[in-house]
N, C-alpha and C. Protein backbone atom coordinates (compact mmCIF):
# COMPACT_ATOMS: atom_id res chain seq x y z
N UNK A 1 -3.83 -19.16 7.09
CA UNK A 1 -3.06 -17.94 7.20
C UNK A 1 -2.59 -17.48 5.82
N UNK A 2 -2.24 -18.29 4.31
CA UNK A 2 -1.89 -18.02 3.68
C UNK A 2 -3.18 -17.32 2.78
N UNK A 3 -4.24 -17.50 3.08
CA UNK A 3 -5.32 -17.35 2.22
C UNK A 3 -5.31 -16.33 2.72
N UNK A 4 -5.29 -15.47 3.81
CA UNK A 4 -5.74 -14.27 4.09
C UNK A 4 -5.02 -13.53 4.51
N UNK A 5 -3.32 -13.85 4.21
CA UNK A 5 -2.41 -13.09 3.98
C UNK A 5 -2.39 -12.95 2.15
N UNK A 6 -2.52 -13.71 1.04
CA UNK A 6 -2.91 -13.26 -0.12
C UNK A 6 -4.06 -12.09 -0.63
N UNK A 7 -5.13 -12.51 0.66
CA UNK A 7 -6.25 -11.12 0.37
C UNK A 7 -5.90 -10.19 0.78
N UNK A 8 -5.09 -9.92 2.12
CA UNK A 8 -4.29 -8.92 2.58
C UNK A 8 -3.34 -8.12 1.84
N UNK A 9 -2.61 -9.09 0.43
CA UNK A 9 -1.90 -8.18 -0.45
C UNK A 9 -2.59 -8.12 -1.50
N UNK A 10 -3.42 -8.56 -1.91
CA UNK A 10 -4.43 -7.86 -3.23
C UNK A 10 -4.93 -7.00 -2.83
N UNK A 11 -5.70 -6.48 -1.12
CA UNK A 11 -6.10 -5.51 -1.08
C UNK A 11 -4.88 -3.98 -1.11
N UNK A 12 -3.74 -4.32 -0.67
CA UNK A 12 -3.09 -3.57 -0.26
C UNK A 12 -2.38 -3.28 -1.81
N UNK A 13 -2.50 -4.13 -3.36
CA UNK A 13 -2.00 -3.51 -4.56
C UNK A 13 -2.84 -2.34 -5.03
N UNK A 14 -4.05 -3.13 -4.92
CA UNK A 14 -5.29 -2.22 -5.17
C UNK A 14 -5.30 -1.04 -4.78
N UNK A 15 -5.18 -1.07 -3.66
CA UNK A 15 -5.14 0.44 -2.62
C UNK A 15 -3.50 1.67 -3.54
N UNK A 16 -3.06 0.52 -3.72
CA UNK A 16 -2.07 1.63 -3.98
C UNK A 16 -2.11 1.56 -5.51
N UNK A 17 -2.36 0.99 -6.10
CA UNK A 17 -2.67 1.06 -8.07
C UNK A 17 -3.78 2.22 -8.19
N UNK A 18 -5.08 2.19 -6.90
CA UNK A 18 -5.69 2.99 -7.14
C UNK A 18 -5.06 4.87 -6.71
N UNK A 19 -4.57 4.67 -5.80
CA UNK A 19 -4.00 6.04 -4.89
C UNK A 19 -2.79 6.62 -6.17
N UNK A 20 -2.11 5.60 -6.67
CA UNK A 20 -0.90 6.05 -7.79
C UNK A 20 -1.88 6.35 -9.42
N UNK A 21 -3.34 5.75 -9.50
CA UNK A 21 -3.80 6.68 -10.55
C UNK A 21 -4.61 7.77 -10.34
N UNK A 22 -5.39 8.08 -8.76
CA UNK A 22 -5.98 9.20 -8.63
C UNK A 22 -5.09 9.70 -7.98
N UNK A 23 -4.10 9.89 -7.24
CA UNK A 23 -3.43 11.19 -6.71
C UNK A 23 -2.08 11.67 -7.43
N UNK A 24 -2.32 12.79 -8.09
CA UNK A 24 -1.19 12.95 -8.83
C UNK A 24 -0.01 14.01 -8.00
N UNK A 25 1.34 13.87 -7.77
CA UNK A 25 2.02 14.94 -6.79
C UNK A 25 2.07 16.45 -8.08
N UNK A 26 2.58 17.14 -7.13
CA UNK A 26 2.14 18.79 -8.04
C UNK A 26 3.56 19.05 -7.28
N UNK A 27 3.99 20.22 -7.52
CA UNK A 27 5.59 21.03 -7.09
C UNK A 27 4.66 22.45 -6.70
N UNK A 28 5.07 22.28 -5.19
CA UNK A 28 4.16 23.76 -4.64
C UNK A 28 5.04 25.10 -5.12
N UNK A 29 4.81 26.14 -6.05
CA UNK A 29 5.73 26.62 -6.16
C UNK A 29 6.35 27.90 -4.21
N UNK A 30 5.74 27.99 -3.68
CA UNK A 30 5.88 28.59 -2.40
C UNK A 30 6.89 27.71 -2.10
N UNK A 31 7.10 26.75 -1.50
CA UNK A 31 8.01 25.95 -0.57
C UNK A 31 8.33 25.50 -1.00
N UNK A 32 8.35 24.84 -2.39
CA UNK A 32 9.25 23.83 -3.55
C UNK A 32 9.21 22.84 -3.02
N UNK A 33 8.54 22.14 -2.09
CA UNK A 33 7.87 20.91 -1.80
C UNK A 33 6.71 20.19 -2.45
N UNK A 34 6.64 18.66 -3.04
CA UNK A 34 5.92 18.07 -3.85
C UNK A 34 4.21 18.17 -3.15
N UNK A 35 3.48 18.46 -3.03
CA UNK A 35 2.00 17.73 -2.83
C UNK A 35 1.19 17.40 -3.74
N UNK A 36 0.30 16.67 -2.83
CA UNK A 36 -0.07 15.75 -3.55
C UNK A 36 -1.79 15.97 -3.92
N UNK A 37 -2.11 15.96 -5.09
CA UNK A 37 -3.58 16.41 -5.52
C UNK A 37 -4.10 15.94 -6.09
N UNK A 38 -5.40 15.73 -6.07
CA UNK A 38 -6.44 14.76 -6.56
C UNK A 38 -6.55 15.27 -7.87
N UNK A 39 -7.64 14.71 -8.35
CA UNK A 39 -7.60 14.99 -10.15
C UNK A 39 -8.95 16.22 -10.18
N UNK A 40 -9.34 16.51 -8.82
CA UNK A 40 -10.55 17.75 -8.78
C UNK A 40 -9.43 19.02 -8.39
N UNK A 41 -8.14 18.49 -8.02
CA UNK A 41 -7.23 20.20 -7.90
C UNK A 41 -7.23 20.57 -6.55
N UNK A 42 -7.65 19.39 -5.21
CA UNK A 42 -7.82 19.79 -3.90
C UNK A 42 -6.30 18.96 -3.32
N UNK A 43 -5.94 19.63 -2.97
CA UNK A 43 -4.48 19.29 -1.77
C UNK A 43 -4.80 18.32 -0.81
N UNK A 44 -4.26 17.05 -0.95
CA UNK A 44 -4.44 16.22 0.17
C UNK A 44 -3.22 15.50 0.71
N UNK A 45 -3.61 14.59 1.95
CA UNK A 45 -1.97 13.97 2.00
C UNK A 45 -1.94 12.70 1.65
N UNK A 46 -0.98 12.09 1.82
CA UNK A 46 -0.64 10.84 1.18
C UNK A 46 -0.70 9.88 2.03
N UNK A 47 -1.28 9.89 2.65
CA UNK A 47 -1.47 8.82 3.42
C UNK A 47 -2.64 7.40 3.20
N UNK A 48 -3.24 7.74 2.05
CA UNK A 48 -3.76 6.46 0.98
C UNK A 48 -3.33 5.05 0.77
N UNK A 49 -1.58 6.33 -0.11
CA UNK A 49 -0.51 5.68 -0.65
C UNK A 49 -0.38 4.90 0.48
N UNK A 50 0.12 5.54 1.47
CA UNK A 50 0.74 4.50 2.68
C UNK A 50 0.42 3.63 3.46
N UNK A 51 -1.07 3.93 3.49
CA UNK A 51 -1.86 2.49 3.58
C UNK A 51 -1.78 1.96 3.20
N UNK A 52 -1.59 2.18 1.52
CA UNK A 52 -1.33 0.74 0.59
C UNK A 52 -0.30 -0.07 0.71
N UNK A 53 0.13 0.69 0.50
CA UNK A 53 1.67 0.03 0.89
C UNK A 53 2.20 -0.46 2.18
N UNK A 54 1.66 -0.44 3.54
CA UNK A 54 1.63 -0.88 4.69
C UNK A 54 1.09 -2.33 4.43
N UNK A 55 -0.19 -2.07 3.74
CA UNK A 55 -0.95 -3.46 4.10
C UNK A 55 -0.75 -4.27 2.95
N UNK A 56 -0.09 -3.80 2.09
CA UNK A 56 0.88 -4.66 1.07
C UNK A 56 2.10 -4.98 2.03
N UNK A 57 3.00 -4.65 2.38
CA UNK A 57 3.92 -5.21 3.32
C UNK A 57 3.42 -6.20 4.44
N UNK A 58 2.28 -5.78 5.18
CA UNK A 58 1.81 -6.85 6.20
C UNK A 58 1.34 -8.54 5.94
N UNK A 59 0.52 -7.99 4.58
CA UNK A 59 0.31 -9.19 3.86
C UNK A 59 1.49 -9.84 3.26
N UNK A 60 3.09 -9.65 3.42
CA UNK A 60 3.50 -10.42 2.47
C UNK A 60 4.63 -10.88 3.82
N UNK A 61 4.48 -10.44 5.09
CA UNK A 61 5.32 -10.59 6.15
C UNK A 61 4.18 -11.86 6.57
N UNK A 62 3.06 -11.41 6.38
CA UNK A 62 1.85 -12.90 6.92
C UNK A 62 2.14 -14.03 6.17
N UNK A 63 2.47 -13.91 4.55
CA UNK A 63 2.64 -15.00 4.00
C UNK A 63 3.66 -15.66 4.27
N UNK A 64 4.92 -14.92 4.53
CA UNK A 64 6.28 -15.88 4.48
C UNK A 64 6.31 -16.43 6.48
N UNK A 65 5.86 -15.83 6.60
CA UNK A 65 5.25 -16.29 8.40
C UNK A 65 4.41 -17.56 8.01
N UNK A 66 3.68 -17.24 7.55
CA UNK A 66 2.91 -19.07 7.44
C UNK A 66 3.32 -19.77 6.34
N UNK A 67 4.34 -19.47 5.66
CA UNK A 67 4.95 -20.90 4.93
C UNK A 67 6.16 -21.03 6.05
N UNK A 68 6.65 -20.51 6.72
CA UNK A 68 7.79 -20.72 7.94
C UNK A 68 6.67 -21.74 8.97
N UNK A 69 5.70 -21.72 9.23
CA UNK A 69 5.08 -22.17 9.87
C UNK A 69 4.77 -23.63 9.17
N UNK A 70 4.17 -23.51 7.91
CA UNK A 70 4.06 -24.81 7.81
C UNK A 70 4.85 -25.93 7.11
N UNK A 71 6.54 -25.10 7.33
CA UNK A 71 7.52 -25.85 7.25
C UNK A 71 7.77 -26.67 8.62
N UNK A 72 7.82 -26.04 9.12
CA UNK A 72 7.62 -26.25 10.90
C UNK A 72 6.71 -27.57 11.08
N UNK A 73 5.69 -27.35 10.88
CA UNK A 73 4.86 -28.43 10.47
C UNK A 73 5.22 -29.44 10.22
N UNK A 74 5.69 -29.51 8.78
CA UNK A 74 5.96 -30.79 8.36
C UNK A 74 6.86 -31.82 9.28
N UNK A 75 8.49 -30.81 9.67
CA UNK A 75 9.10 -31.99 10.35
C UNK A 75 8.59 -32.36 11.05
């Protein structure tokens, strides 16, 4: 469980190291709300980011779950 809660958060830095250097936010001037745009100038949403960061959180709730577990274990 710990091995593939560690790949679970390398994938999930990645995801978001990559999403925080290709999506840059812009200030819409219409609604003065931030979006968010690729480096070709097309409007997209952020929901990349939040993958990343989901499955960075899942992976690090898996890890401390299986060292709780194989504390458990030991006694």
């Amino acid at each position: 469980m710990k091995r593939t809660s560690i790949f679970i958060i390398i994938i999930g830095v990645a995801i978001t190291i990559a999403c925080l250097v290709y999506f840059k936010p812009m200030l819409n001037p219409v609604d003065s709300d931030t979006m968010t745009v690729t480096s070709h100038g097309v409007k997209t949403s952020e929901w990349p980011l939040f993958i990343g960061l989901l499955t960075t959180f899942v992976g690090v709730c898996f890890y401390f779950i299986g060292a709780s577990e194989d504390k458990k274990a030991k006694k």
